[in-house]
N, C-alpha and C. Protein backbone atom coordinates (compact mmCIF):
# COMPACT_ATOMS: atom_id res chain seq x y z
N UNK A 1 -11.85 65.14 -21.68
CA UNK A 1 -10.67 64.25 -21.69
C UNK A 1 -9.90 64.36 -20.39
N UNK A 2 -9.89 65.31 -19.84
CA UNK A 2 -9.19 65.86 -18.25
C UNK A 2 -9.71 65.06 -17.23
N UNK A 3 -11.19 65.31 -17.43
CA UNK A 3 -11.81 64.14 -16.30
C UNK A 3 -11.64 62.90 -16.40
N UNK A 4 -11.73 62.39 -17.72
CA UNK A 4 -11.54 61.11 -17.79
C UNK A 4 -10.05 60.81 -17.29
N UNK A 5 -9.30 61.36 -17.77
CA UNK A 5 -7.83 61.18 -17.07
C UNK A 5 -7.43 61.06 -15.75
N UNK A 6 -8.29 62.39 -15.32
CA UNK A 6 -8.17 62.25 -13.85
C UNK A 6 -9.00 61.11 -13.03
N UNK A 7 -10.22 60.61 -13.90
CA UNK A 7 -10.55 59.41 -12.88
C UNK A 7 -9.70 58.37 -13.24
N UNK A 8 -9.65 57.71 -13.85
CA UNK A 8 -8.34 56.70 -14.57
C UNK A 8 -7.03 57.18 -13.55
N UNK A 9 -6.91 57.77 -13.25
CA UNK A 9 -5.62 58.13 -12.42
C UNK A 9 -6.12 57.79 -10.82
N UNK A 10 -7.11 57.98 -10.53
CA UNK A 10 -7.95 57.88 -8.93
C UNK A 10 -7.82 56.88 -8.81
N UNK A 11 -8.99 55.46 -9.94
CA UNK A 11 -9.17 54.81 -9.94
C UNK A 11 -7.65 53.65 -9.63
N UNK A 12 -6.92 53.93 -10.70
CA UNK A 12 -5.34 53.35 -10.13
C UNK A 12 -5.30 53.18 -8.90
N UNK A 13 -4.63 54.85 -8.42
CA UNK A 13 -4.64 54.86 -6.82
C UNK A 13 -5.05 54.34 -6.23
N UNK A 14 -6.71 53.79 -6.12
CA UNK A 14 -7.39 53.32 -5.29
C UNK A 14 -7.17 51.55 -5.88
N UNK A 15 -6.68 51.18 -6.86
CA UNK A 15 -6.66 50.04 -7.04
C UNK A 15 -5.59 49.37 -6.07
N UNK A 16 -4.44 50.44 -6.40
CA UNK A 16 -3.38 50.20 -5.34
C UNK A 16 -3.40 50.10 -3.92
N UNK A 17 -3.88 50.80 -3.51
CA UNK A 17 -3.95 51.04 -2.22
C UNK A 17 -5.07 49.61 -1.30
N UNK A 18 -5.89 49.43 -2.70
CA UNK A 18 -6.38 48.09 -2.41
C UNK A 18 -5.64 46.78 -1.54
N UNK A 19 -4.51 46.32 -3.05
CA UNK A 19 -3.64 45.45 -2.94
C UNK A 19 -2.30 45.78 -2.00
N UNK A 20 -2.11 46.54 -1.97
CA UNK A 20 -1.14 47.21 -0.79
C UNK A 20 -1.80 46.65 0.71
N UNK A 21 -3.36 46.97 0.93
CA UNK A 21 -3.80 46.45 2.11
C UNK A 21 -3.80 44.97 1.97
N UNK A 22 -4.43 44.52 1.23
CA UNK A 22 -4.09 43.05 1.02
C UNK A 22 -3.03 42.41 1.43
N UNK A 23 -1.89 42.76 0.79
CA UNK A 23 -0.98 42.25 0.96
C UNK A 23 -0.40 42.44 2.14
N UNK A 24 -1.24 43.45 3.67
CA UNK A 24 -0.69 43.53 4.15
C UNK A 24 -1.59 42.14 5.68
N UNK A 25 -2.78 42.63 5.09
CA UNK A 25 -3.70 41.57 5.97
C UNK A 25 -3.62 40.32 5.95
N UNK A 26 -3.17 39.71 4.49
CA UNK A 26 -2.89 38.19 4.08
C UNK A 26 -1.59 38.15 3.28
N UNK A 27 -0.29 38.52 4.25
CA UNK A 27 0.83 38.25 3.87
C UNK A 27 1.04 36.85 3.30
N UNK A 28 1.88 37.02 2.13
CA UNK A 28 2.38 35.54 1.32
C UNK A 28 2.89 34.68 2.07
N UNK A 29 3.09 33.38 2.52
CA UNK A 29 4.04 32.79 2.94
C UNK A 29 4.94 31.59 2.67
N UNK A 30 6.43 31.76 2.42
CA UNK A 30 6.97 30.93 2.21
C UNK A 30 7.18 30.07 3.22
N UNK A 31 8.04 29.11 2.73
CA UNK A 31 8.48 28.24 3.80
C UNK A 31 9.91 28.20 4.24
N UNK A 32 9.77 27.95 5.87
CA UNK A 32 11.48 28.88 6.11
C UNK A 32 12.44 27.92 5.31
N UNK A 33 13.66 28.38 5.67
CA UNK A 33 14.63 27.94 4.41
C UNK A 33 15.13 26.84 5.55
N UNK A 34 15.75 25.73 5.30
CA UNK A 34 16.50 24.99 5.44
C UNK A 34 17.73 25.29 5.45
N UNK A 35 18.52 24.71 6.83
CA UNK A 35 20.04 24.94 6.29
C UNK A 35 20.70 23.81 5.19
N UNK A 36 21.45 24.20 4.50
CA UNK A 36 22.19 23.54 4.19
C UNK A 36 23.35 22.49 4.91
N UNK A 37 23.31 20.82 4.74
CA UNK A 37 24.35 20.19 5.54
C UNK A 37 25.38 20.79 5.70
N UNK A 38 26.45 21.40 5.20
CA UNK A 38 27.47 21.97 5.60
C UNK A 38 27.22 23.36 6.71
N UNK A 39 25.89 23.81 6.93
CA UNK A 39 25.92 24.72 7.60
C UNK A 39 25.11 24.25 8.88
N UNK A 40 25.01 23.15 9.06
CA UNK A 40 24.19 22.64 9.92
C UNK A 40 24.72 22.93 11.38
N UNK A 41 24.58 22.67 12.48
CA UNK A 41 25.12 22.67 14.07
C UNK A 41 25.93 21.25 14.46
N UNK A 42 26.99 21.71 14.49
CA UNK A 42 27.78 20.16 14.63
C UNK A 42 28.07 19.69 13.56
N UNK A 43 27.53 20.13 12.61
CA UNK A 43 28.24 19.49 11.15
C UNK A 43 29.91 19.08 11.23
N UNK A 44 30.31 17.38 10.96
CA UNK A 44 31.43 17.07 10.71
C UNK A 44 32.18 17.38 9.28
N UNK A 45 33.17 18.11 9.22
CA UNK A 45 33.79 18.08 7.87
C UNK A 45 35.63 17.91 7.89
N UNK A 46 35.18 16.83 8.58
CA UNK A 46 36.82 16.72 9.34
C UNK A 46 37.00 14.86 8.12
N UNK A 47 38.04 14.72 8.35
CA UNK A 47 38.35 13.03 7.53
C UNK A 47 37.60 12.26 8.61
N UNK A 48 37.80 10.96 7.56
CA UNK A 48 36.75 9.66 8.59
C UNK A 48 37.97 9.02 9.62
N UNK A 49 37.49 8.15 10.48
CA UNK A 49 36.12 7.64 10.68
C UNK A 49 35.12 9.16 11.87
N UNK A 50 34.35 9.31 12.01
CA UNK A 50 33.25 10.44 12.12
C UNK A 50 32.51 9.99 13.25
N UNK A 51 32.23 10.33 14.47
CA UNK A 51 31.40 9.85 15.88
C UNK A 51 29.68 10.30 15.22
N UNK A 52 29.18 9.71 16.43
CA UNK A 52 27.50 9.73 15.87
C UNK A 52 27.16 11.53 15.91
N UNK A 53 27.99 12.32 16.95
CA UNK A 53 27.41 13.88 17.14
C UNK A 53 26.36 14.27 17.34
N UNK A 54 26.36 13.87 18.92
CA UNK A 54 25.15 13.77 19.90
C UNK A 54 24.98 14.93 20.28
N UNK A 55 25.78 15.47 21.04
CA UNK A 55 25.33 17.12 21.48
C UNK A 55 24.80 18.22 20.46
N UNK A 56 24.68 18.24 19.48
CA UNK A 56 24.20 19.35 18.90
C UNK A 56 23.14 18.59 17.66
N UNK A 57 22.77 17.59 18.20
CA UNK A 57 21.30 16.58 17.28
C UNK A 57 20.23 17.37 18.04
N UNK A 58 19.92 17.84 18.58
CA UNK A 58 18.45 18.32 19.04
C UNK A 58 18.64 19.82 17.70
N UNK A 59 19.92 20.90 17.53
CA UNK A 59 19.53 22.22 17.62
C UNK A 59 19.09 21.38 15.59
N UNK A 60 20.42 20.72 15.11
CA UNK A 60 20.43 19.43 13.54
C UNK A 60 18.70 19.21 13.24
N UNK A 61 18.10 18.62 14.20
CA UNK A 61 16.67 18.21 14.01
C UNK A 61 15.50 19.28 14.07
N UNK A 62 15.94 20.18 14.50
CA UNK A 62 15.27 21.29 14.60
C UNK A 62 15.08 22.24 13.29
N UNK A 63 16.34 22.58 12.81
CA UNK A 63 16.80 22.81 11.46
C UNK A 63 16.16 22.10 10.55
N UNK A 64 16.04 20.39 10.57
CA UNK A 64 15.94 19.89 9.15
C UNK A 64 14.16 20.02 9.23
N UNK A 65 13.37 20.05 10.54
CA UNK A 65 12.35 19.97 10.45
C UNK A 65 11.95 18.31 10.81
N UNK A 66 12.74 17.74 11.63
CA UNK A 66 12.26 16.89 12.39
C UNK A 66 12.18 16.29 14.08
N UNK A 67 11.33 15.43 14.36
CA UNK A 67 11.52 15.45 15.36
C UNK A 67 12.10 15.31 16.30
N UNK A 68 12.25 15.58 17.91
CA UNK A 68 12.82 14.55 18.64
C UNK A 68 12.10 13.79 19.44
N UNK A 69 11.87 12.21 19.32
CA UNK A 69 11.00 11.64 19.66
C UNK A 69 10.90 11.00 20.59
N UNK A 70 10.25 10.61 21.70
CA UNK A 70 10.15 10.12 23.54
C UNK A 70 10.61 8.75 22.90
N UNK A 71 9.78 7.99 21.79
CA UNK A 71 10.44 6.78 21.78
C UNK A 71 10.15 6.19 20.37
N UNK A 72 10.06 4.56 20.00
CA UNK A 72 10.60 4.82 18.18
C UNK A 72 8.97 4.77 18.10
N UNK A 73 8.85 5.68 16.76
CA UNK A 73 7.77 5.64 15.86
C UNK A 73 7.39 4.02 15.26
N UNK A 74 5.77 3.47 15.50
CA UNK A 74 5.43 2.49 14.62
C UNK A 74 4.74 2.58 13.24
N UNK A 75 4.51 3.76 12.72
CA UNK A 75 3.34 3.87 11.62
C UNK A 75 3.88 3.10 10.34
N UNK A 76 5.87 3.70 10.32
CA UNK A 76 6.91 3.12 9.51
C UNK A 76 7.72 2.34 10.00
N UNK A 77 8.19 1.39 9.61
CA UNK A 77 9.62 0.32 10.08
C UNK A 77 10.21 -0.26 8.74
N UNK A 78 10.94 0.66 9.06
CA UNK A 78 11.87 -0.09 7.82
C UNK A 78 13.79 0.13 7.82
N UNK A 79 14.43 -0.84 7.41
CA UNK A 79 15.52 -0.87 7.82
C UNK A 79 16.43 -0.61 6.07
N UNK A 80 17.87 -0.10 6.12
CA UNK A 80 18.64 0.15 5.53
C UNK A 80 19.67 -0.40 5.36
N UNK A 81 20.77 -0.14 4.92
CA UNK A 81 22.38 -1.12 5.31
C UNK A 81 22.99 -0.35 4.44
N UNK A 82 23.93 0.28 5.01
CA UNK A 82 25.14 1.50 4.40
C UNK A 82 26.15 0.96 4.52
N UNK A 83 26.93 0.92 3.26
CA UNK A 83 28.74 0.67 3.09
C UNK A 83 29.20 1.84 2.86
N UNK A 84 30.08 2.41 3.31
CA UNK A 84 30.60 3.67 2.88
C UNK A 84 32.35 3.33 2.98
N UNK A 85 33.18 3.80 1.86
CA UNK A 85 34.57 3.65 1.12
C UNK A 85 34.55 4.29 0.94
N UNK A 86 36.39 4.87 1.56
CA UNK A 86 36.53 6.10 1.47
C UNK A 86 38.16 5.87 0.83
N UNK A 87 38.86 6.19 -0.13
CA UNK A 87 39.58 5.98 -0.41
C UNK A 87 40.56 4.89 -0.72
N UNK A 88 39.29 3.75 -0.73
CA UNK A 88 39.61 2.21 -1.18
C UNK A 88 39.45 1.70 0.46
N UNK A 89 39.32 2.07 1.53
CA UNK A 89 39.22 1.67 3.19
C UNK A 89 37.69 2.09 3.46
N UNK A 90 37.18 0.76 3.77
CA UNK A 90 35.86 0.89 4.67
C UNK A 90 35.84 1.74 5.66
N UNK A 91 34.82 2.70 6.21
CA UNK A 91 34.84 3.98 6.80
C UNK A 91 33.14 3.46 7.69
N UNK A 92 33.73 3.19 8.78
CA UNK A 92 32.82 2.35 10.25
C UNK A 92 31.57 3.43 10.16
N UNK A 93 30.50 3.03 10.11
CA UNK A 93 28.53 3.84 10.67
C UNK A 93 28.62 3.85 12.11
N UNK A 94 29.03 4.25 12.86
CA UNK A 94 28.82 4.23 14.18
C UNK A 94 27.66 3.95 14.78
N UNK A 95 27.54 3.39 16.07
CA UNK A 95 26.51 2.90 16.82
C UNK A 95 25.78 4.49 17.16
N UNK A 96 24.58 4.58 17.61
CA UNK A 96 23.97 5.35 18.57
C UNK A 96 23.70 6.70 17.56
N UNK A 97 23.79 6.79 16.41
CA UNK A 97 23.45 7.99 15.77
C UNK A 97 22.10 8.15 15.65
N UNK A 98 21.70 9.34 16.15
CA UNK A 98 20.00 9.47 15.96
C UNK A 98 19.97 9.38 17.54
N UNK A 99 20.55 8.93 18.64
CA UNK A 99 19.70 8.47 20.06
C UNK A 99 20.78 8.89 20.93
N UNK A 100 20.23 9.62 21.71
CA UNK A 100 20.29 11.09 22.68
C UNK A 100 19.94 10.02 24.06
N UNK A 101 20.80 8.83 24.81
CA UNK A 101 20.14 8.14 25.91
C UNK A 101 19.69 8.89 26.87
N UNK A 102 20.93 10.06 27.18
CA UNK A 102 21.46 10.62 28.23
C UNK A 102 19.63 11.53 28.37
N UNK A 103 19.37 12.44 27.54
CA UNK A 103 18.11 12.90 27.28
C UNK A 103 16.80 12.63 27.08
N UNK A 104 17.24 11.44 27.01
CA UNK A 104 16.12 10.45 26.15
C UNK A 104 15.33 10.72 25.17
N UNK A 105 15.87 10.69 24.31
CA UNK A 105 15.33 10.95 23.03
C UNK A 105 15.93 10.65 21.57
N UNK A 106 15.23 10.37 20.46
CA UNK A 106 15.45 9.42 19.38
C UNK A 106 14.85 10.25 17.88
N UNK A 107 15.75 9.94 16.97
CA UNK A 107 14.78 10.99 15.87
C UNK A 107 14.28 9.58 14.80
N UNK A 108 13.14 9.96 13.67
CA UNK A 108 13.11 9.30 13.11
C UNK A 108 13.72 8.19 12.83
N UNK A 109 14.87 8.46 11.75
CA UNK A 109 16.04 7.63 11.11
C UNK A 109 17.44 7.60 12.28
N UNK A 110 17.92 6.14 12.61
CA UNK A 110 18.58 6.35 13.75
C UNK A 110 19.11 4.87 13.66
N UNK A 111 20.65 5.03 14.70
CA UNK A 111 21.30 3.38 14.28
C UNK A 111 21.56 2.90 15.27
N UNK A 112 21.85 1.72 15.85
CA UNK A 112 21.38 1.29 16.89
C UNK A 112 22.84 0.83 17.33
N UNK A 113 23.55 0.11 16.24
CA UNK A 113 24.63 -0.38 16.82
C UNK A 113 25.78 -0.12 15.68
N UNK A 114 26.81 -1.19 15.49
CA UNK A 114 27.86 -0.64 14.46
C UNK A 114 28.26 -1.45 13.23
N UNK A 115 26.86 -2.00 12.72
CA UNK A 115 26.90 -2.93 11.66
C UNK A 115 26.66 -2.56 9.98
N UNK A 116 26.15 -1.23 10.90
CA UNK A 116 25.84 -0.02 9.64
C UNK A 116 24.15 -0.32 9.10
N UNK A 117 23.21 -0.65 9.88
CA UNK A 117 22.37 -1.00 9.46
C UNK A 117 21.24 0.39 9.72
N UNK A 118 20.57 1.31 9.46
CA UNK A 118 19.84 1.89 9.75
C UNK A 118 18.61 1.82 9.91
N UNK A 119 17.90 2.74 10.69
CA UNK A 119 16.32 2.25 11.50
C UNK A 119 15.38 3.19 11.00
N UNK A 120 14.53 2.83 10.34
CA UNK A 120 13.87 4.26 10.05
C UNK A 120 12.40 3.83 10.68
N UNK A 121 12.23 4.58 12.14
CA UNK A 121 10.82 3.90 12.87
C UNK A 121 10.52 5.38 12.80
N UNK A 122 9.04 5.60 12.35
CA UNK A 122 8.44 7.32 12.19
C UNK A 122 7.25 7.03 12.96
N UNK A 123 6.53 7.89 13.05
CA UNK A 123 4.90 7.73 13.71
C UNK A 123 4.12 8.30 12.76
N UNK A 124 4.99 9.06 11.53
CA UNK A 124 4.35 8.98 10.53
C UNK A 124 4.49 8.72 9.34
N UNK A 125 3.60 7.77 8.19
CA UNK A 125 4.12 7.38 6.94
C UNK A 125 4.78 9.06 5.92
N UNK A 126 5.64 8.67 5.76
CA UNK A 126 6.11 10.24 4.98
C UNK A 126 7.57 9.03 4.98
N UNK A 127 7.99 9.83 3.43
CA UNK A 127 9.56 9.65 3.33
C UNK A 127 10.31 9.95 3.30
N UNK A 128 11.91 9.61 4.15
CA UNK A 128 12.84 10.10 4.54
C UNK A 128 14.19 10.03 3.00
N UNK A 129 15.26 10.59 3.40
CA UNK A 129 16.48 10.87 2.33
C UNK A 129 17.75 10.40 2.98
N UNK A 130 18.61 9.90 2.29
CA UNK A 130 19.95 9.64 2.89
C UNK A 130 20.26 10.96 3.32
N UNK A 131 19.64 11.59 2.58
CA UNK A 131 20.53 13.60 2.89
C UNK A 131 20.38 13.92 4.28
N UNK A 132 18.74 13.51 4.87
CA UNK A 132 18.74 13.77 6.03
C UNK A 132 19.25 12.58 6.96
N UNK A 133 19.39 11.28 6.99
CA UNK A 133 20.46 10.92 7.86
C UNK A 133 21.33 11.64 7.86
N UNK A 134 22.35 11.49 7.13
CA UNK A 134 23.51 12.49 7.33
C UNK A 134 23.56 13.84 8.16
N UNK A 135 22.32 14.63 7.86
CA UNK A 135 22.12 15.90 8.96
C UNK A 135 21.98 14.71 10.31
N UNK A 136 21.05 14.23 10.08
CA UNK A 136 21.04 13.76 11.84
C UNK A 136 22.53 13.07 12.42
N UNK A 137 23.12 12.45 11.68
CA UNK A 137 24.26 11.82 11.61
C UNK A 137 25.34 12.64 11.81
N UNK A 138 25.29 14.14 11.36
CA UNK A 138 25.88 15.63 11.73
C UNK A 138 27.06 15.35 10.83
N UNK A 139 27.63 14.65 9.54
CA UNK A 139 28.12 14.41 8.86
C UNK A 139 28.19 14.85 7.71
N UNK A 140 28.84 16.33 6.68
CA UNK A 140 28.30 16.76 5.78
C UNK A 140 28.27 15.93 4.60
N UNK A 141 27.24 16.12 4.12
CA UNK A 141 26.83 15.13 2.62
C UNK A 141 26.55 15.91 1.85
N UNK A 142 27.09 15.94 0.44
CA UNK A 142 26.07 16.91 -1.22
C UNK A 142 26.58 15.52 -1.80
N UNK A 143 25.99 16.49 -3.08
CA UNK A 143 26.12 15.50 -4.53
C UNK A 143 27.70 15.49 -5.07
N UNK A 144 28.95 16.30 -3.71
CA UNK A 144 30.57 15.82 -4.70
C UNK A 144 31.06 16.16 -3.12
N UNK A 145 30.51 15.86 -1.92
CA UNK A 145 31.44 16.13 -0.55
C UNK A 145 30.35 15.60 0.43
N UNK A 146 31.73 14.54 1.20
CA UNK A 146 31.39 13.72 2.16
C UNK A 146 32.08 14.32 2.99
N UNK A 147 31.92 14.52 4.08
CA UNK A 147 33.27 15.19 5.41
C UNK A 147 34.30 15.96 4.49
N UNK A 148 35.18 15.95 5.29
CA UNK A 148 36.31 16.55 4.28
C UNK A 148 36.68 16.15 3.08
N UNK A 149 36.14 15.36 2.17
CA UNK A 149 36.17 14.54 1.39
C UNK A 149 35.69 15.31 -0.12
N UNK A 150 36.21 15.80 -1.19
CA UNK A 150 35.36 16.59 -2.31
C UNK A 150 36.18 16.07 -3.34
N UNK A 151 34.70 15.91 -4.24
CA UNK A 151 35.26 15.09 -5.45
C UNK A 151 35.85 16.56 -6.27
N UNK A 152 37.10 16.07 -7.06
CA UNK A 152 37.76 16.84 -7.68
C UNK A 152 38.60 15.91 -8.46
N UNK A 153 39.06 16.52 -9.94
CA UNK A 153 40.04 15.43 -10.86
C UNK A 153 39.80 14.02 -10.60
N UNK A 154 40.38 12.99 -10.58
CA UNK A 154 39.85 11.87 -10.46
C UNK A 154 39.38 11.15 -9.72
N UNK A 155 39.19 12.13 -8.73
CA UNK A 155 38.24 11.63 -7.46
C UNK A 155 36.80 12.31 -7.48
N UNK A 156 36.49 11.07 -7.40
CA UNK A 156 34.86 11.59 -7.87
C UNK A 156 34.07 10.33 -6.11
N UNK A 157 32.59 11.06 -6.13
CA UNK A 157 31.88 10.58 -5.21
C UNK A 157 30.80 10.16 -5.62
N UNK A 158 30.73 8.56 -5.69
CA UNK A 158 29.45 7.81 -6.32
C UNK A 158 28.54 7.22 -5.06
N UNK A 159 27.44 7.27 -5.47
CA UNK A 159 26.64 6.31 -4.58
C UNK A 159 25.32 5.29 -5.59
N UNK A 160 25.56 4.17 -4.75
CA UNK A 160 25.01 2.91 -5.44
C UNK A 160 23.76 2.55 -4.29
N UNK A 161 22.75 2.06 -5.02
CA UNK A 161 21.03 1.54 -4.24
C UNK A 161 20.86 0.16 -5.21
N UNK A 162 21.26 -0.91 -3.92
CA UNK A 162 21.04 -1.84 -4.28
C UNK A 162 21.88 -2.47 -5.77
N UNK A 163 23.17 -2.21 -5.73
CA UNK A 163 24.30 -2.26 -6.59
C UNK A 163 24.16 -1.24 -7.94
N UNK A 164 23.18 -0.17 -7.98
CA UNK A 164 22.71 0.55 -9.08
C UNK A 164 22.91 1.96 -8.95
N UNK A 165 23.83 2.38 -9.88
CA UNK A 165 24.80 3.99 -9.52
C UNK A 165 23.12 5.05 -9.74
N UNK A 166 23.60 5.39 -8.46
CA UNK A 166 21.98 6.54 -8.14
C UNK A 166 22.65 8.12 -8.89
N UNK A 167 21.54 8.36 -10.26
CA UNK A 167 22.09 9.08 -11.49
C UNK A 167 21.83 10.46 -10.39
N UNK A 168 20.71 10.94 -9.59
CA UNK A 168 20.58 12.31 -9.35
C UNK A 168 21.20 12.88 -7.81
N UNK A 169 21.00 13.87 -7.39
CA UNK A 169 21.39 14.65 -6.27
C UNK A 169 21.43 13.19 -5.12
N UNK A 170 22.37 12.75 -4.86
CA UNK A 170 22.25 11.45 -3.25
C UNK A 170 21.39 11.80 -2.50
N UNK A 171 21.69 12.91 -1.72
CA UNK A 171 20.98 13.71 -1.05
C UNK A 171 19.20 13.33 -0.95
N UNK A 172 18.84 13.30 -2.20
CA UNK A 172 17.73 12.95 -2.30
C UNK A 172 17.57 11.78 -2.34
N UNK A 173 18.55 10.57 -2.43
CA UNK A 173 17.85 8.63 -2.46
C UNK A 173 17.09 8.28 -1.60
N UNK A 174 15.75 8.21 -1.90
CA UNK A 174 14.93 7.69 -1.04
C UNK A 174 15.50 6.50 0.09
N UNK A 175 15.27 6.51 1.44
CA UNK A 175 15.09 5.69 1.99
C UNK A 175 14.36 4.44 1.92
N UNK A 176 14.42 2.88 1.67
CA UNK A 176 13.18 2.32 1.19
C UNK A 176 14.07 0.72 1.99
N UNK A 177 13.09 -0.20 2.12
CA UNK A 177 13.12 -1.52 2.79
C UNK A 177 13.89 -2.10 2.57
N UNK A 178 14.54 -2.54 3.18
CA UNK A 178 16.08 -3.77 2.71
C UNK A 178 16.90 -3.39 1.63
N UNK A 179 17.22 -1.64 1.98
CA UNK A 179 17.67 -1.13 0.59
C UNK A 179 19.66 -1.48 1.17
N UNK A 180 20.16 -1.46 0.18
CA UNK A 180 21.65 -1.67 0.20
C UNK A 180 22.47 -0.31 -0.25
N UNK A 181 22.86 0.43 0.58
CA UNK A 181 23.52 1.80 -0.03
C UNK A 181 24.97 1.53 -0.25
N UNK A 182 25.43 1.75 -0.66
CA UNK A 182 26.80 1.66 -0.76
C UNK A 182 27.59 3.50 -1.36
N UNK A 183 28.12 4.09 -0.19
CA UNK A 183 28.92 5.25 -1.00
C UNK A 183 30.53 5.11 -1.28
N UNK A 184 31.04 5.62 -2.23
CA UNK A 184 32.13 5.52 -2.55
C UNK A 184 33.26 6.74 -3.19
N UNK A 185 33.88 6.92 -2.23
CA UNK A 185 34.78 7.78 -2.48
C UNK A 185 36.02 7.96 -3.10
N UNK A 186 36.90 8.47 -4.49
CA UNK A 186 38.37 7.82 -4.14
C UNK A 186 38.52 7.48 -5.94
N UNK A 187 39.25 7.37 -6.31
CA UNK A 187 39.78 7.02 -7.43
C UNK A 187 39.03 5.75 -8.29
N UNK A 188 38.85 5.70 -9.70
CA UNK A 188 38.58 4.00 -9.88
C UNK A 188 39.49 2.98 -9.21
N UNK A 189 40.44 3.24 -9.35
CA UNK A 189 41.22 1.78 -8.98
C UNK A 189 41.04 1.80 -7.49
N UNK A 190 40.34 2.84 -6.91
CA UNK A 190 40.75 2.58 -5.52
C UNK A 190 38.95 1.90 -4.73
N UNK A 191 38.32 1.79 -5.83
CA UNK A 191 37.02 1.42 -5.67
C UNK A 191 36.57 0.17 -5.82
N UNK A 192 35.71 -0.43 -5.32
CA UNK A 192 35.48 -1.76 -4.91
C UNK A 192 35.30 -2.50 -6.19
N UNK A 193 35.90 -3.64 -6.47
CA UNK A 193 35.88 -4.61 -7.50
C UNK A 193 34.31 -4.97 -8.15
N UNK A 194 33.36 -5.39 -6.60
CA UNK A 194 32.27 -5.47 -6.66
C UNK A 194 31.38 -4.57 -5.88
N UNK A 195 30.44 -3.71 -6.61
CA UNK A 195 29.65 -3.00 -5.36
C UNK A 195 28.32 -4.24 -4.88
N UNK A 196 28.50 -4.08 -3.73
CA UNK A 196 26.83 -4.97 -2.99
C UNK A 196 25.70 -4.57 -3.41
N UNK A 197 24.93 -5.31 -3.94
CA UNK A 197 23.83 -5.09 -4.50
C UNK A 197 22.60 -5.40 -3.24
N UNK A 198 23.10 -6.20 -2.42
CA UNK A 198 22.23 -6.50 -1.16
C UNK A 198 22.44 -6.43 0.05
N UNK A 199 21.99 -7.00 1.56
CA UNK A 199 22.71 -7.17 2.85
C UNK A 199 21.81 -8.40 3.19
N UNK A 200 22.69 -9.29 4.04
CA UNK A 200 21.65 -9.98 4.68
C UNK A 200 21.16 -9.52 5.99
N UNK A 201 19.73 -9.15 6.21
CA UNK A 201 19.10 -8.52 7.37
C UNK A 201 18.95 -9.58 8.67
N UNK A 202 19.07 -8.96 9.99
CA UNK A 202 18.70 -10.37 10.25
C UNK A 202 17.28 -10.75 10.32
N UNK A 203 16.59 -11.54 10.30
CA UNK A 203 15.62 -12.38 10.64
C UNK A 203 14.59 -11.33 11.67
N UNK A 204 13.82 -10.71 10.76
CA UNK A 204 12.49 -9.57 11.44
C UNK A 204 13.03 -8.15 11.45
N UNK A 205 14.21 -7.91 10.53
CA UNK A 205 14.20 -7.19 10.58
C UNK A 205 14.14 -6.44 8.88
């Protein structure tokens, strides 16, 4: 019974010492963590209206795990249109978010001018999130805080796709073709009579 014990006890050891090497030759690997928008580089959490936050979009894109690109991606083209209300007052998309002239350089999702229309040109088919505009946009976004903005008591923070209250995390609303976003910040009464269910694009785009 001694021997048997004592090999049963070896055998362990040596089982261990197995997986111990293992684990040391073919370490597990996760995937690095993401910052969170509020912890991003340049993150805005100041009141609106909010600049595009150009100088610190290269360290933003780096973080979210995207690129910075020589010039726009064709694989995807597809365009957006954001309303954002912030306390019953339209709150301006600024021109030039996403595009670095001075450097030359452009990320995926990016806006061109100040109509609020967004560009999503990639080089590769894969899909993008309002969550990550906003990182590129350097603007903090969750599911209850826009900039300085946090829903609390009767201020709550809704967002609508294509006039239709988006039930899960914003963060996550797919990006998708002639989509109509509309966010809204601010009291009921202080919220739009009608949300837009559409935009008119112009013509090719």
């Amino acid at each position: 019974m001694k021997t048997k014990t004592i090999l049963c006890i070896v055998g362990f050891v040596v089982v261990l010492g197995v997986l111990f090497s293992w684990s040391h030759i073919f370490p597990s690997k996760s995937p690095a963590p993401v910052a969170e928008s509020g912890e991003l580089p340049g993150i805005q959490t100041t009141n609106a209206p909010w600049g595009a936050e150009i100088p610190n979009l290269p360290a933003r894109l780096k973080a979210i795990g995207l690129p910075a690109l020589s010039s726009e991606g064709t694989a995807l083209h597809i365009h957006q249109h954001l309303d954002i209300v912030i306390d019953g007052k339209p709150t301006p998309v600024p021109a030039n978010i996403g595009i670095n002239q001075v450097a030359g350089f452009i990320s995926d999702i990016h806006v061109h001018d100040g109509t609020g229309v967004i560009h999503v040109e990639s080089p590769k088919i894969q899909t993008f999130t309002l969550g990550q505009f906003f990182d590129i946009w350097g603007v903090k976004f969750t599911k209850d805080t826009i900039g300085a903005y946090v829903a609390s008591g009767d201020k709550t923070l809704k967002v609508y796709s294509n006039g239709t209250l988006y039930q899960g995390d914003p963060r996550e609303l797919q990006l998708q073709a002639h989509q109509e976003i509309v966010i809204v910040y601010g009291t009921g009464a202080e919220a739009p009579q009608a949300i837009p269910a559409s935009y008119a694009f112009p013509a090719g785009e």
